[in-house]
Protein backbone atom coordinates (compact mmCIF):
# COMPACT_ATOMS: atom_id res chain seq x y z
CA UNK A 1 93.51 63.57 150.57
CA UNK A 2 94.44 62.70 147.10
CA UNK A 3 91.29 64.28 145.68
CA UNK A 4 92.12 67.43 148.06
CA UNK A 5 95.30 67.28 146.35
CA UNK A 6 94.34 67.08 143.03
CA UNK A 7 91.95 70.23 143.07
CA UNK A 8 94.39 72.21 144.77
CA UNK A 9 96.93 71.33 141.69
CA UNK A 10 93.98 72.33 138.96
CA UNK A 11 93.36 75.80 140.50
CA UNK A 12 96.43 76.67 141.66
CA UNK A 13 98.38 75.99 138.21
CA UNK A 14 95.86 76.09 135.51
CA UNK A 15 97.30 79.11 133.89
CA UNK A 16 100.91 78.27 134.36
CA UNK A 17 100.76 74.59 133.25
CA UNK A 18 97.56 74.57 130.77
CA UNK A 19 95.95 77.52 130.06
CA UNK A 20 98.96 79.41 129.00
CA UNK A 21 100.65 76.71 126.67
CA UNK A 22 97.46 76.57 125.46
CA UNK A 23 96.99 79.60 124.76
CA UNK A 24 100.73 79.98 122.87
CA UNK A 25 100.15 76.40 121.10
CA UNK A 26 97.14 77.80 119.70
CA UNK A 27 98.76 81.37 118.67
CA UNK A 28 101.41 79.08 117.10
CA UNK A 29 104.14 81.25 119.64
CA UNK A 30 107.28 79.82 121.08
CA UNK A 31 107.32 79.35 124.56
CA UNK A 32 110.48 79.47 126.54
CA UNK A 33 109.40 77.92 130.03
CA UNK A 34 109.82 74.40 129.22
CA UNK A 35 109.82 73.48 133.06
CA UNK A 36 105.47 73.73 131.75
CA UNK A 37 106.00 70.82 129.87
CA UNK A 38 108.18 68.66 132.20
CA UNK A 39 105.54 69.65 134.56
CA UNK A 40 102.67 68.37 131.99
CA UNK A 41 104.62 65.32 131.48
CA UNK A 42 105.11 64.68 135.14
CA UNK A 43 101.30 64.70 136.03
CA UNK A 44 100.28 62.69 132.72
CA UNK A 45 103.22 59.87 133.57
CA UNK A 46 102.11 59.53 137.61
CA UNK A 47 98.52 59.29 136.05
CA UNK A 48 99.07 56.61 133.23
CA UNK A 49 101.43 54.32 135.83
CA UNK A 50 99.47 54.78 139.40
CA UNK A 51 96.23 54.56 138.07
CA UNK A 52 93.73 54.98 140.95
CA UNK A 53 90.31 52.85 139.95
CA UNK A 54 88.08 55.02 142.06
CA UNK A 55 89.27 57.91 140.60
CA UNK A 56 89.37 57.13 137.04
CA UNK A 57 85.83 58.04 136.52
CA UNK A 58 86.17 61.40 138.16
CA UNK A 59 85.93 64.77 136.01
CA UNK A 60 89.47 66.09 137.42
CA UNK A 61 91.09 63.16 136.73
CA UNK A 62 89.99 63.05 133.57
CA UNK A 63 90.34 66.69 132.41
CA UNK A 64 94.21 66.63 133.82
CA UNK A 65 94.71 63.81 131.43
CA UNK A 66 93.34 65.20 128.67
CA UNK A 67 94.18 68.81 128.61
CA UNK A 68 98.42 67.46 129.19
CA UNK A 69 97.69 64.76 125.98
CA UNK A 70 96.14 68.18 124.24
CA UNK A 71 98.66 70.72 124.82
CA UNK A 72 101.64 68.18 124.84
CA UNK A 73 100.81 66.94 121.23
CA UNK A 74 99.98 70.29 119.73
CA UNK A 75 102.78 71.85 120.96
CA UNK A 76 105.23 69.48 119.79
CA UNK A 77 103.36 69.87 116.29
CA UNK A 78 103.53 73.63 116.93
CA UNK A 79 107.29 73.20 117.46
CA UNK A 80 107.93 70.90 114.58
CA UNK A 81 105.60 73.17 111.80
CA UNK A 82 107.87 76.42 111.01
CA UNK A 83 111.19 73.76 110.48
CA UNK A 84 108.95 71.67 107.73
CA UNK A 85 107.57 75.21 106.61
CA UNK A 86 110.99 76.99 106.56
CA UNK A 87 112.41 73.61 105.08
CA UNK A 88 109.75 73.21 102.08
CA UNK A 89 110.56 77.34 101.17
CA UNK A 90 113.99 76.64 100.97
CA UNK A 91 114.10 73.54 98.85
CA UNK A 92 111.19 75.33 96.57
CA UNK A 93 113.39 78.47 96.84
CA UNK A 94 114.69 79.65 93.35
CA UNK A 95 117.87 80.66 94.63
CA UNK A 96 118.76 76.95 95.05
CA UNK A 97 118.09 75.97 91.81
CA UNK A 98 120.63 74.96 89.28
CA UNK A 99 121.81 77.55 86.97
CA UNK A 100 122.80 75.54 83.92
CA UNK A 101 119.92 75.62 81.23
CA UNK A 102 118.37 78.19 79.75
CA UNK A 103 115.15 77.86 80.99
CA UNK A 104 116.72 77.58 84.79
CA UNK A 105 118.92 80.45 83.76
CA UNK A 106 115.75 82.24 82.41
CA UNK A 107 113.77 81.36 85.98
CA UNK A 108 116.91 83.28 87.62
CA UNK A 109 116.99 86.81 85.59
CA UNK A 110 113.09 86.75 86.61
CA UNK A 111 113.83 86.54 90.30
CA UNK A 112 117.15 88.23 90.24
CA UNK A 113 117.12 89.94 93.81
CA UNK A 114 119.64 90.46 96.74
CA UNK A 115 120.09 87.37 97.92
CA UNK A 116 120.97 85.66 94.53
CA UNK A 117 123.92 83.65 94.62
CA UNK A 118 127.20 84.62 93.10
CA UNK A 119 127.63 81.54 91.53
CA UNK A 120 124.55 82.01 89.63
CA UNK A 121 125.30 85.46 88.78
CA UNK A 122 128.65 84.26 87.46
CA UNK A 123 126.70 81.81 85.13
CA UNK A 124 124.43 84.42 84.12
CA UNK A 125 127.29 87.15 83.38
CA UNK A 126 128.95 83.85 81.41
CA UNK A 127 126.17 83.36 78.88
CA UNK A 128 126.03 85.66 75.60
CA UNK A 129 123.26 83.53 74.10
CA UNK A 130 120.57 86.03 73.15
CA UNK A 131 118.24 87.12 76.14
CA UNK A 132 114.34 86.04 75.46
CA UNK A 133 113.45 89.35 77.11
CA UNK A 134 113.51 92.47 75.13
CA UNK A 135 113.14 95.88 76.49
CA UNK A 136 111.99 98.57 74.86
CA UNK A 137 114.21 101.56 76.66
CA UNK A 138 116.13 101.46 79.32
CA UNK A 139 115.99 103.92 82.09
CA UNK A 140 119.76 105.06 82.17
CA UNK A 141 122.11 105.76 79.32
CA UNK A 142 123.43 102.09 78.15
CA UNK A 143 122.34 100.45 75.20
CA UNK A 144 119.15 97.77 75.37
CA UNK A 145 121.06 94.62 76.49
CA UNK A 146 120.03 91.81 73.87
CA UNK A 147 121.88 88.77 76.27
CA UNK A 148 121.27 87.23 79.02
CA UNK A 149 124.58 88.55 80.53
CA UNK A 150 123.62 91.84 79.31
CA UNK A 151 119.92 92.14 80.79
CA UNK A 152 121.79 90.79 83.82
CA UNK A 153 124.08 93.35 83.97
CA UNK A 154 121.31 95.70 83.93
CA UNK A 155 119.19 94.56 86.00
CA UNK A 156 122.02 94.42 88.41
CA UNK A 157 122.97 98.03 88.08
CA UNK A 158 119.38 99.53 88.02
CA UNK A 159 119.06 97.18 91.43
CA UNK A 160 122.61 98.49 93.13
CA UNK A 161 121.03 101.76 92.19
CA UNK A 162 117.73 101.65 94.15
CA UNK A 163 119.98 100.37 97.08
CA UNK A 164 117.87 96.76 96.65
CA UNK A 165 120.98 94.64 97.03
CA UNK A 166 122.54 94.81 100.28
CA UNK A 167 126.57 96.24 100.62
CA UNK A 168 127.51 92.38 102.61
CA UNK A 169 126.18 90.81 99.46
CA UNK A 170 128.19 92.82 97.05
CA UNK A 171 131.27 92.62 99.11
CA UNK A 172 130.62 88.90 98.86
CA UNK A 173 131.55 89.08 95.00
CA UNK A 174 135.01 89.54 95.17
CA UNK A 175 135.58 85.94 95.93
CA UNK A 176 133.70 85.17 93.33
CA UNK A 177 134.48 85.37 89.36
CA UNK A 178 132.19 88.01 88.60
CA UNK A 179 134.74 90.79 88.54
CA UNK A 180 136.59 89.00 86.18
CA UNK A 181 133.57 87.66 84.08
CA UNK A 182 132.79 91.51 83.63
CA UNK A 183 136.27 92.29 82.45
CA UNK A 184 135.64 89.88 79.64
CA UNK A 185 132.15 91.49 78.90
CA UNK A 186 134.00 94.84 78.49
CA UNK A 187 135.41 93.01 75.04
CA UNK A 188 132.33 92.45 73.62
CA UNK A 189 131.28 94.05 70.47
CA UNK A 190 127.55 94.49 71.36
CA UNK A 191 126.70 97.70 72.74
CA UNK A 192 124.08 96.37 75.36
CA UNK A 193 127.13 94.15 76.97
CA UNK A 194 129.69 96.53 77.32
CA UNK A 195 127.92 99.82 77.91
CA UNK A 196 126.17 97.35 80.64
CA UNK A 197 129.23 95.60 82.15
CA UNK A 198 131.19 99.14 82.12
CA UNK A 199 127.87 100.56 83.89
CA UNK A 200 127.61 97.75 86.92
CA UNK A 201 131.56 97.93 87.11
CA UNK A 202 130.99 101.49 87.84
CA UNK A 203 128.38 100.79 91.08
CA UNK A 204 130.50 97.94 92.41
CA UNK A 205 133.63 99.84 92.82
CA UNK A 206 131.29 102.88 93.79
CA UNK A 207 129.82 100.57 96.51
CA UNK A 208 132.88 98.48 97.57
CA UNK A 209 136.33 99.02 98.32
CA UNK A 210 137.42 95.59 98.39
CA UNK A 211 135.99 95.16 94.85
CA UNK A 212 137.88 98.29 93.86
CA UNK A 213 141.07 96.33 94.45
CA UNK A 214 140.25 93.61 92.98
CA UNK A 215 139.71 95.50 89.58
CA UNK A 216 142.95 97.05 90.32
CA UNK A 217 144.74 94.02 90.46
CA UNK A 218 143.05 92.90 87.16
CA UNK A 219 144.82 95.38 84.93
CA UNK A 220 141.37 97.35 84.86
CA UNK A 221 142.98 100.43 84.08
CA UNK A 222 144.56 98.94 80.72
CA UNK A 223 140.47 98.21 79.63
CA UNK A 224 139.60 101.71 80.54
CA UNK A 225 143.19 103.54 78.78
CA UNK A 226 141.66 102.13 75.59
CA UNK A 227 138.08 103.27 76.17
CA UNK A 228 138.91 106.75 77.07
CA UNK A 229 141.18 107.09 73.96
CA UNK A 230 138.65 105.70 71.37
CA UNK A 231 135.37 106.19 72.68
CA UNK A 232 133.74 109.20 73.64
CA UNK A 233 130.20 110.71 75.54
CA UNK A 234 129.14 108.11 78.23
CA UNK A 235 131.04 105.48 78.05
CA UNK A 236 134.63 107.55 78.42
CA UNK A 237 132.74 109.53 81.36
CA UNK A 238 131.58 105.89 82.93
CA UNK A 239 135.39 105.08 82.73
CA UNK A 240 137.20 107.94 84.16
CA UNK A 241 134.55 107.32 86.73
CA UNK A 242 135.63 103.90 87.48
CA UNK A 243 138.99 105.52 87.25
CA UNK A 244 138.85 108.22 90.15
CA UNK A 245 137.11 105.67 92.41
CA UNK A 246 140.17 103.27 92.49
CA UNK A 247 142.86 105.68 92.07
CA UNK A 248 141.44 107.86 94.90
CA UNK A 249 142.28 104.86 97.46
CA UNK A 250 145.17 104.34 96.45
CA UNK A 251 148.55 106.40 95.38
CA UNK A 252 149.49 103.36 93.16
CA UNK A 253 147.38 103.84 91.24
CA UNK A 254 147.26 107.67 90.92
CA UNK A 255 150.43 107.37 89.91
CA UNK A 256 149.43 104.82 86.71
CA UNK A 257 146.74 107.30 85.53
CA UNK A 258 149.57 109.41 85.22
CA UNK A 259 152.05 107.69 83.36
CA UNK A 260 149.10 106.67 81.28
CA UNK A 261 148.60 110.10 80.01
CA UNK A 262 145.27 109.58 80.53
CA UNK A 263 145.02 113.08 82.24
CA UNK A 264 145.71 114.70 78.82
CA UNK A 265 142.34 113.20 78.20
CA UNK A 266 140.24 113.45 80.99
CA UNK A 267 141.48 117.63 80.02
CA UNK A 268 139.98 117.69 76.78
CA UNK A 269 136.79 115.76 78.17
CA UNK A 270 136.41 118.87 80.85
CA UNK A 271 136.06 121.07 77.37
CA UNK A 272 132.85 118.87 76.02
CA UNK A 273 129.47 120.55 75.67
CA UNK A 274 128.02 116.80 76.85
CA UNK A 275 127.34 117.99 80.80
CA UNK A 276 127.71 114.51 82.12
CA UNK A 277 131.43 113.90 80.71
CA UNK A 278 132.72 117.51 81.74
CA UNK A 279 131.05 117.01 85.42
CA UNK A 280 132.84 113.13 85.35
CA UNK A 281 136.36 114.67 83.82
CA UNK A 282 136.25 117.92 86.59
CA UNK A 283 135.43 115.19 89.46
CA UNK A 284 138.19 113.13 88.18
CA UNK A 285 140.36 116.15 88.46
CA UNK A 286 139.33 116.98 92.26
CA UNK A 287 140.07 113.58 93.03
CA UNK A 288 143.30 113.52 90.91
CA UNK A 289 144.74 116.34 93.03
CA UNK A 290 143.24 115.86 96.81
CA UNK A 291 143.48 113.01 98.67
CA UNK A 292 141.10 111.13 100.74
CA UNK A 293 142.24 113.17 103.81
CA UNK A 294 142.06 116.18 101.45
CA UNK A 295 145.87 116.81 101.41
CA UNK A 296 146.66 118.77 97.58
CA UNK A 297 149.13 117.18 95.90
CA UNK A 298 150.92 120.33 94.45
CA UNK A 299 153.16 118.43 91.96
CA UNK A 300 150.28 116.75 90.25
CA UNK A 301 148.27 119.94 90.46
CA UNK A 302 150.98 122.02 88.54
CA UNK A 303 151.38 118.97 86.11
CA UNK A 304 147.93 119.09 85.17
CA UNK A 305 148.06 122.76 84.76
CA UNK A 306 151.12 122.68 82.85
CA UNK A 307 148.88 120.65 80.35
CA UNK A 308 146.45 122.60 79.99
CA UNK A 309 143.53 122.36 83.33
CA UNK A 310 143.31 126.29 83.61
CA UNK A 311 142.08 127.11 80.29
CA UNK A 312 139.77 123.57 79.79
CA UNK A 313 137.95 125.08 82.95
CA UNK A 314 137.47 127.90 81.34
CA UNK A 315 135.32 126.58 78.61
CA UNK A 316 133.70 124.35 80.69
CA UNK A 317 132.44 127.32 82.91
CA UNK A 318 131.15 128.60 79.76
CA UNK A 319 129.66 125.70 78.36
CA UNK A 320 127.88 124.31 81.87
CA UNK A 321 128.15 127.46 84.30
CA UNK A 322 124.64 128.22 84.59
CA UNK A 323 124.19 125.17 86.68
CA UNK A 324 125.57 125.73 90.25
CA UNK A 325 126.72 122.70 91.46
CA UNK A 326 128.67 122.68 88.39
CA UNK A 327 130.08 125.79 88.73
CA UNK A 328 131.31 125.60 91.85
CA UNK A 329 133.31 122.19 91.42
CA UNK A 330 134.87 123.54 88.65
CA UNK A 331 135.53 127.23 90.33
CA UNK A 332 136.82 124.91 93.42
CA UNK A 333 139.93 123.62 91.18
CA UNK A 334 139.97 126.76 89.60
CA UNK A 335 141.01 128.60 92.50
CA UNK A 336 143.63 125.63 93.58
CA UNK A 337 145.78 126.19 90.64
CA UNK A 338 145.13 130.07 91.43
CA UNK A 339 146.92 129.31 94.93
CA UNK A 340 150.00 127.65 93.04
C-alpha cells in the first residue's frame, strides 16, 4: 500500500513539486508557490525519520530523496545569490565611495551620472584645485573649466541637457548645499567657473521649481543685477534667463526686477546684433508682462514702453527678422504695446 502510495505521489506531482522548481532553480527565477517547498520538506522529513528498511533500496524511494535534497539546496542558493550579488555591487559601487581626496574626487567626475550623490556633488562643486582633465572645446558657449568644480559644473549641465539626470534627483538638491556652493562659484574670477556655475544655475531653475525658490531666497537676483550691468554677450543673456524663470513664478519677484532697473537693461540687450542675447532679453520681456495664466499686466507693459520697448523692437526686427521664430516673438510684444 505504501509503495502504491508512493508512485501515485511521483506521477501525480512531479511537475508541481520537482520538475517545476527545478526547472525555475535552474533558470535562476523566483518562485512564488512556496507551499512546493513545504511540500518538498514534508516528504524529505517523513523519509529521513520513518525510515522503512525494505524500502530504502528501492529506486522511488531513493529518487524522492534526492531530487527534494537537489531542488531544496539549490533553491535556497538560488534565493540567497542576487542579495550577495546586489550586496557586492553596492559596496564596489562608486557612488559609495568617499569623496574627500583627490584621487576619490577624481574617480567621481569620471563616473559622474544620475544617481550621484549630492553630497558628493557638493564636495566636488567645493574644490577649486585645478582639474587633471583638460578639454580642448566645449560644446556650448562657457569657457573650458580648468577645476574640478568647474568640469563638474559642466559636465552637470551638458548631462541636465541630454535629459541623463532624472527631475526626482535634481529636485533632491535643494536640501542639499549645492545651490549655495554655486552662488559662491558665481564669484570666482576664472572664466571656466563662473560661465559654468551661471550655465548649470540656468538648467536647475529651468528644470525645478523648488530650486527656483531656493535661489530666490538666496539673494540670487543681487549676483545677477551685477552681471547684467557689467558683463555683456552670454553671460548677461544666461542671467536674464535665470531671471525670467524665477520671476515668472512669482510676483515678488517681478516686482524686484523692477525696482532693480534691470528692465532698462534687458531693453538695450533686445537692440544687440548677438541673436542669442536679443532672443533671451525679448523672452524676458514676454515673461515680464504675461503671467503664467497669461493675464497682461498693463502697468508693467506701459512702464516698459515708457522706457523705451517699442523702438528696441524695432531694431531688433531689423537686426534678427529674417529668422521666424524670432520675428514673431518679438512682433507678439510688438502688437501688445500696440493694444495699449
Amino acid at each position: 500500500m505504501l509503495e502504491l502510495f508512493i508512485l501515485v505521489f511521483i506521477f501525480s506531482s512531479v511537475w508541481i513539486v520537482w520538475l517545476r522548481p527545478i526547472y525555475h532553480t535552474l533558470r535562476n527565477n523566483p518562485i512564488k508557490e512556496f507551499y512546493e517547498y513545504w511540500v518538498i520538506l514534508g516528504v524529505l522529513s517523513f523519509l529521513e525519520v520513518f525510515v522503512i528498511e525494505e524500502l530504502a533500496r528501492d529506486i522511488p524511494y531513493n529518487f524522492i530523496r534526492t531530487m527534494s535534497l537537489f531542488v531544496l539546496s539549490e533553491r535556497a542558493i538560488a534565493v540567497l545569490r542576487p542579495k550577495k550579488e546586489k550586496k557586492a555591487k553596492e559596496s564596489e559601487s562608486i557612488d559609495n565611495m568617499p569623496c574627500d581626496s583627490l584621487p576619490e574626487q577624481i574617480m567621481h567626475i569620471e563616473n559622474l551620472n544620475g544617481k550621484t550623490q549630492p553630497k558628493v556633488i557638493e564636495k566636488l562643486l567645493s574644490n577649486s584645485e585645478p582639474s587633471p582633465f583638460q578639454l580642448e572645446k566645449t560644446g556650448i558657449w562657457t569657457s573650458i573649466p580648468k577645476s574640478i568644480r568647474g568640469l563638474t559644473a559642466y559636465k552637470l549641465s551638458v548631462m541636465i541637457s541630454g535629459n541623463q539626470i532624472p527631475d526626482d534627483r535634481i529636485e533632491s538638491y535643494k536640501e542639499s548645499k549645492i545651490p549655495q556652493v554655486l552662488i559662491e562659484m558665481i564669484a570666482s574670477p576664472d572664466p571656466g567657473d563662473f560661465e559654468n556655475s551661471l550655465l548649470l544655475i540656468a538648467y536647475l531653475t529651468e528644470k525645478s521649481k523648488k530650486l527656483q525658490k531656493v535661489f530666490f531666497e538666496l539673494k540670487i537676483f543681487e549676483i545677477l543685477q551685477i552681471i547684467v550691468m557689467q558683463r555683456s554677450g552670454n553671460a548677461a543673456a544666461c542671467s536674464l534667463s535665470i531671471y525670467r524663470k524665477i520671476f515668472k513664478q512669482r510676483n515678488q519677484a517681478r516686482e524686484e526686477f523692477m525696482r532693480s532697473k534691470i528692465s532698462e537693461e534687458m531693453i538695450r540687450m533686445l537692440r544687440s546684433t548677438d541673436k542669442m542675447t536679443a532672443v533671451e532679453a525679448c523672452q524676458c520681456a514676454n515673461d515680464l508682462v504675461v503671467g503664467e495664466d497669461n493675464t497682461l499686466n498693463k502697468q508693467l507693459l506701459k512702464i516698459l514702453a515708457n522706457q523705451g520697448l517699442y523702438d528696441a523692437l524695432q531694431e531688433g526686427l531689423a537686426n534678427h527678422g529674417s529668422d521666424n521664430k524670432v520675428k514673431l516673438q518679438m512682433k507678439y510684444i510688438e502688437a501688445l504695446i500696440n493694444s495699449l
